[in-house]
Protein backbone atom coordinates (compact mmCIF):
# COMPACT_ATOMS: atom_id res chain seq x y z
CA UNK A 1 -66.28 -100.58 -128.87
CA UNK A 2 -62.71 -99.61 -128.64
CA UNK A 3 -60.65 -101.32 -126.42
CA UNK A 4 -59.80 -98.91 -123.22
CA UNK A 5 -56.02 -97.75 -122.72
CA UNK A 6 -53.97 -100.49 -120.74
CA UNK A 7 -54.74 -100.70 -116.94
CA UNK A 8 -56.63 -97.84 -116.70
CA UNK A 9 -58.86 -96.71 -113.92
CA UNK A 10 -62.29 -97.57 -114.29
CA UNK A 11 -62.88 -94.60 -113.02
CA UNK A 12 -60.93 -92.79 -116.05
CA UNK A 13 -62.57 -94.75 -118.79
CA UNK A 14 -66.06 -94.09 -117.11
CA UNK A 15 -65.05 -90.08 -116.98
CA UNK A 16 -67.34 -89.19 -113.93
CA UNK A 17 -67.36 -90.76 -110.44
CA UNK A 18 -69.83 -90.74 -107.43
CA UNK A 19 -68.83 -89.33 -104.10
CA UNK A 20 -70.53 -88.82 -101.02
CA UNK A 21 -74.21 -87.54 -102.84
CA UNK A 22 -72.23 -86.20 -106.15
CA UNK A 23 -71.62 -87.11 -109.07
CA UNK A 24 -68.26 -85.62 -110.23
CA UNK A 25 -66.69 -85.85 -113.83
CA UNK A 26 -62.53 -87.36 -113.15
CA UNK A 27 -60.02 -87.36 -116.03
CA UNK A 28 -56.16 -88.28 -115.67
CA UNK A 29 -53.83 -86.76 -114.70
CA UNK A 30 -56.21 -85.48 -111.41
CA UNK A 31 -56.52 -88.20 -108.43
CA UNK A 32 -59.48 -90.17 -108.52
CA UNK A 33 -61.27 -89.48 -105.53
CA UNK A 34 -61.25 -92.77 -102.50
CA UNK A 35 -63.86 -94.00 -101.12
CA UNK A 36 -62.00 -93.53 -97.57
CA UNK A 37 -62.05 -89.78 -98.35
CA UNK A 38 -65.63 -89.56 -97.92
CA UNK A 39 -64.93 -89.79 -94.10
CA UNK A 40 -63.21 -86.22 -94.61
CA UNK A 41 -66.23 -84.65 -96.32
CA UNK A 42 -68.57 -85.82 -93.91
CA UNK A 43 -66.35 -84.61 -91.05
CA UNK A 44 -65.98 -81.26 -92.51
CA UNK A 45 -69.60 -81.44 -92.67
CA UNK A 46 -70.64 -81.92 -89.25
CA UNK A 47 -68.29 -79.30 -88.29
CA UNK A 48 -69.58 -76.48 -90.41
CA UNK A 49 -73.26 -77.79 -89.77
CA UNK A 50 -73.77 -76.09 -86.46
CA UNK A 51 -72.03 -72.71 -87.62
CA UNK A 52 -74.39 -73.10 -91.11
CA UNK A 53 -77.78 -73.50 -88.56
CA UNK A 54 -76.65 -70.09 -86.79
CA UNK A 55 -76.97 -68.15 -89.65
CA UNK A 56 -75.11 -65.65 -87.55
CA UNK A 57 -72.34 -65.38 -91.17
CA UNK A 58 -71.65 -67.67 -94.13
CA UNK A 59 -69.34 -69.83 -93.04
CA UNK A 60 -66.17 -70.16 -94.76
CA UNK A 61 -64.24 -72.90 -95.94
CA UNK A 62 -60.62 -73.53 -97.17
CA UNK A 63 -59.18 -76.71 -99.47
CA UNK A 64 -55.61 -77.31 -99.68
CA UNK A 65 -55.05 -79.60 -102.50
CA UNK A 66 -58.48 -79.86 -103.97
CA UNK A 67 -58.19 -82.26 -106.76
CA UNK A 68 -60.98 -82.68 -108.59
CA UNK A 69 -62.53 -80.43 -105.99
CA UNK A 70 -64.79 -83.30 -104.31
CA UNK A 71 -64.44 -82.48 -100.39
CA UNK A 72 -65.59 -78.92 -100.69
CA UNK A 73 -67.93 -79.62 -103.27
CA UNK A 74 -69.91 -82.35 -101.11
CA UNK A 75 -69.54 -79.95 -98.90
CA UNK A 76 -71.10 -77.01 -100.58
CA UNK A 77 -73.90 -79.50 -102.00
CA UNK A 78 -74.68 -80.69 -98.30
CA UNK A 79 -74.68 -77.19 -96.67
CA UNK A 80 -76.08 -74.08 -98.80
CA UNK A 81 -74.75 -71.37 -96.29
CA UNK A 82 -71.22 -72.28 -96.84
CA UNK A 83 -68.73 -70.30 -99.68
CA UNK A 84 -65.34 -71.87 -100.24
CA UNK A 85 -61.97 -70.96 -101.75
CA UNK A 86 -59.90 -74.46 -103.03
CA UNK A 87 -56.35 -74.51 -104.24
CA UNK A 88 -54.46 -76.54 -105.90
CA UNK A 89 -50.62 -76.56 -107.78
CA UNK A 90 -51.86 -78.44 -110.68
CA UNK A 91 -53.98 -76.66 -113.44
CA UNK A 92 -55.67 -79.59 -114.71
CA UNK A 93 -57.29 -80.31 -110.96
CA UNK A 94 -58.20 -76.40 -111.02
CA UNK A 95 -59.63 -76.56 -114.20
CA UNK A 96 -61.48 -79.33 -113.29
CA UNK A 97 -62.92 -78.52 -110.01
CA UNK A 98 -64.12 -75.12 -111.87
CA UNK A 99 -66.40 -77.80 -114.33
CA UNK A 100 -67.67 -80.10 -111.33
CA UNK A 101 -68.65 -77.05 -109.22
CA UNK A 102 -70.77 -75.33 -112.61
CA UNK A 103 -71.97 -79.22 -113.14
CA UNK A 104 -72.87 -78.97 -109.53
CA UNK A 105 -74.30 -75.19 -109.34
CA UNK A 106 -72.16 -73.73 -106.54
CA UNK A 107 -69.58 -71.39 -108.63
CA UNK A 108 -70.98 -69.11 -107.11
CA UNK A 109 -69.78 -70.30 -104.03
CA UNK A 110 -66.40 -71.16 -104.38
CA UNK A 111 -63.04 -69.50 -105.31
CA UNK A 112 -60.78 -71.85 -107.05
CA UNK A 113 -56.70 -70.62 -107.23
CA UNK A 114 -53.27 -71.96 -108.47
CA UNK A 115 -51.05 -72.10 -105.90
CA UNK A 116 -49.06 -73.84 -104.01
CA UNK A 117 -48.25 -73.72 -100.35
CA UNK A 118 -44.79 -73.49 -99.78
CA UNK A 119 -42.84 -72.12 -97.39
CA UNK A 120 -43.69 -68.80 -98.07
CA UNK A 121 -47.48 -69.83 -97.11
CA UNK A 122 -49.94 -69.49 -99.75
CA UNK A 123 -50.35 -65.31 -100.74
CA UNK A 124 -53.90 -66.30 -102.43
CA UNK A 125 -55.22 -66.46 -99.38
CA UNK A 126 -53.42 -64.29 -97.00
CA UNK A 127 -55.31 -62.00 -94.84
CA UNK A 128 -58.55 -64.35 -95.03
CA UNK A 129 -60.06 -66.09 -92.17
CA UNK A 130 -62.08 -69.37 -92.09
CA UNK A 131 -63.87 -71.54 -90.26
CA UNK A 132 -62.63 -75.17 -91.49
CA UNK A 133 -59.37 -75.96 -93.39
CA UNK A 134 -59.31 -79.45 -94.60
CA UNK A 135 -56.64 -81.00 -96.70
CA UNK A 136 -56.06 -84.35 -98.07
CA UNK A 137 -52.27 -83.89 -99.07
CA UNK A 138 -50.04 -85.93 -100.47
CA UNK A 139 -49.20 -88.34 -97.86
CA UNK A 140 -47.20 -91.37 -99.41
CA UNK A 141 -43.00 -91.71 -98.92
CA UNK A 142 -41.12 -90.98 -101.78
CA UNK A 143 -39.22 -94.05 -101.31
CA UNK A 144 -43.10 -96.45 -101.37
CA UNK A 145 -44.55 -95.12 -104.65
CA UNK A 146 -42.54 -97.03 -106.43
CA UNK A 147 -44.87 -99.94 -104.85
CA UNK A 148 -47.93 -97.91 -105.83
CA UNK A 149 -50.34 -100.11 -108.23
CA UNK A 150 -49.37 -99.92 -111.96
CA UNK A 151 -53.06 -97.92 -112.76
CA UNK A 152 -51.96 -95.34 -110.15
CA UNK A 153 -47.83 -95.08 -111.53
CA UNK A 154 -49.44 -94.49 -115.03
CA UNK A 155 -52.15 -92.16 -114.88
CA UNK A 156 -52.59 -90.71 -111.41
CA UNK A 157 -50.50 -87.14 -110.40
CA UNK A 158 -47.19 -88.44 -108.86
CA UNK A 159 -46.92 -84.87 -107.39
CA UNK A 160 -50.16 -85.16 -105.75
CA UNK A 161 -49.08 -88.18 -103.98
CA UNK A 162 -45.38 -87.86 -103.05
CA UNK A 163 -45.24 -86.51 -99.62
CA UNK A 164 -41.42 -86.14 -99.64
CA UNK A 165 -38.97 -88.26 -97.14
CA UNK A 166 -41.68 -89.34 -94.95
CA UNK A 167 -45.11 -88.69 -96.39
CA UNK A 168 -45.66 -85.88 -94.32
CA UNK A 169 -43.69 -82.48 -96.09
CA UNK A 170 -46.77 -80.75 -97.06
CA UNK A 171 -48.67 -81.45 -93.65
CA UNK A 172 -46.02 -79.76 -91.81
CA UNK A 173 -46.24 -76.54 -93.61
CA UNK A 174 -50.14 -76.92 -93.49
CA UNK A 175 -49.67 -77.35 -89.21
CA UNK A 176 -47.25 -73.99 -89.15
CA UNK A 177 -49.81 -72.26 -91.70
CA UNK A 178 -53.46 -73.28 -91.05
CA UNK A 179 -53.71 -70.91 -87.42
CA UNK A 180 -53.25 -67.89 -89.39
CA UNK A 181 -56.05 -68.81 -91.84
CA UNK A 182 -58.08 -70.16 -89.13
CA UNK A 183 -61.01 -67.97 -87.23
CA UNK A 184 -60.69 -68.49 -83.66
CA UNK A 185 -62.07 -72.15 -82.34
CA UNK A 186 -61.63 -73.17 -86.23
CA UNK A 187 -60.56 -76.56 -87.35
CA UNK A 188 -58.30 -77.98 -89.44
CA UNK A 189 -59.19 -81.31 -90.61
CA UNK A 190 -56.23 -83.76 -92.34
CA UNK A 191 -56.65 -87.28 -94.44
CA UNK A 192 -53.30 -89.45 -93.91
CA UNK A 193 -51.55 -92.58 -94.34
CA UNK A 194 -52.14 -95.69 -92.02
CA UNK A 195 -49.86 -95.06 -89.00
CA UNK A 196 -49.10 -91.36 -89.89
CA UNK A 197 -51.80 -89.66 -87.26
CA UNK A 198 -50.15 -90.78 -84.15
CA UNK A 199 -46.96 -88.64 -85.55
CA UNK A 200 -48.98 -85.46 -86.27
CA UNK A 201 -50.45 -85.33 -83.29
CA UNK A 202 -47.77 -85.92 -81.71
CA UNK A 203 -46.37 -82.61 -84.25
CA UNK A 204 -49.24 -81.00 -82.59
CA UNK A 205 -48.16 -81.18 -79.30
CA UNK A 206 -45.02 -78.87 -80.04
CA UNK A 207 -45.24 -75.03 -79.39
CA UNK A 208 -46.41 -72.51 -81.77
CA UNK A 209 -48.37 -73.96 -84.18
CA UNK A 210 -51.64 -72.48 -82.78
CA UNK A 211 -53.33 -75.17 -83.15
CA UNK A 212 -55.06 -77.62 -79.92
CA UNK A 213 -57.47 -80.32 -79.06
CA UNK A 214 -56.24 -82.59 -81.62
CA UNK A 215 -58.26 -85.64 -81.95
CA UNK A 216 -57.67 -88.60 -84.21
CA UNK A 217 -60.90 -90.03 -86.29
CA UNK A 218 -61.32 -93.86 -88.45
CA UNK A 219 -61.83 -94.22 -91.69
CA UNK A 220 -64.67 -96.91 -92.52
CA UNK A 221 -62.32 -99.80 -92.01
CA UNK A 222 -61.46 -98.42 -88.73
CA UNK A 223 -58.31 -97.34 -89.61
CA UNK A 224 -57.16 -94.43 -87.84
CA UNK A 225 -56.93 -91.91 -91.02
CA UNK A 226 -57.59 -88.21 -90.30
CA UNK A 227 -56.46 -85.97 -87.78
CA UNK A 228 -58.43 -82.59 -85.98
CA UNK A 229 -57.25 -79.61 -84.64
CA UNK A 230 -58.60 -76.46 -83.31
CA UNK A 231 -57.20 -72.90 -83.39
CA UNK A 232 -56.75 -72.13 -79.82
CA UNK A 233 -59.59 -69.47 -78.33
CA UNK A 234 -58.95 -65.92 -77.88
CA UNK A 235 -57.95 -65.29 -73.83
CA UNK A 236 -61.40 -65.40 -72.19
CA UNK A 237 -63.50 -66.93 -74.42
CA UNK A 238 -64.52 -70.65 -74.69
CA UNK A 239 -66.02 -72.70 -77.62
């Protein structure tokens, strides 16, 4: 057998991964998908359950950054009712969400786009309400990625990592942005870096992002690791 490329991820050489109850094919230069990111998709999960059990609409769900698509594709696999739309900048994590969700049998489903959110917002989307936006952004200081572990410096996305000056760029357009995509009482759901949740709820707490009720959640380790917001109710109505 040939020798595999030097310090490669397992995960790489192996060329498909299990998550959550999937099995998912992974190929450089897309993230390999974290074990702690599992906490997400189950999260996202419980949320959408109860609107899923209504039956009252398909419930709809939006992925910022989708990788190798795993979040909304657990997701999808877990709850039948729910359609999706993911995005991502990169056209190799497009591309390869579009393969997991035909190996998976929920194109049907889902809506995968290039784009990227910027300040502009994301135009793909515009005018489209959800339920659920969940993101798992790039979250890591330029300055710290030069600390990163050789396997991740040489095969992983650096853009889908860096999260500019202090890890959190992209999460602060996602806080101005996700109220407009959000259905009343929706949620936006956010994976982070150790430490980083206390500052974006704090973010949270500043006027006119839309957004309330934030709550902070643990990964498995008990690390606090993902934050959750609501869109605020119309006047008069409650959740």
């Amino acid at each position: 057998m040939a020798s595999s490329p030097r310090r490669m991820p397992v995960q790489y050489i192996v060329g498909e991964w299990e998550f959550c109850d999937v099995t998912v094919s992974v190929r450089p230069p897309v993230l390999v998908p974290r074990p702690e990111t599992e906490r997400l998709a189950l999260l996202a999960a419980d949320r959408l359950r109860p609107l899923a059990a209504a039956g009252e609409r398909s419930p709809r769900l939006l992925e910022v950054g989708c990788g190798s698509g795993v979040i909304t594709l657990a997701v999808l696999h877990w709850l039948k009712q729910v359609s999706a739309v993911a995005v991502d900048p990169s056209e190799a994590a497009c591309l390869l969400t579009e393969e997991n969700a035909a190996r998976l049998g929920v194109s049907e489903r889902l809506h995968v786009h290039r784009a990227a959110l910027t300040d502009a917002g994301l135009p793909c989307v515009e005018g489209q309400q959800f339920d659920m936006v969940v993101s798992n952004p790039p979250y890591v200081p330029t300055a710290d990625l030069r600390r990163l572990q050789p396997e991740i410096l040489l095969y992983e996305d650096r853009a889908a990592l860096d999260g500019g000056r202090d890890g959190l760029a992209l999460v602060r357009r996602l806080l101005r942005r996700s109220a407009g995509w959000l259905r009343p009482g929706g949620r936006l759901l956010l994976e982070l870096g150790v430490g980083q949740p206390e500052t974006v709820v704090a973010l949270l707490s500043e006027p006119g992002t839309g957004l309330t009720r934030p709550q902070v959640h643990r990964d498995f380790t008990g690390r606090e690791r993902f934050v959750e917001a609501q869109r605020e109710q119309e006047r008069g109505r409650e959740e």
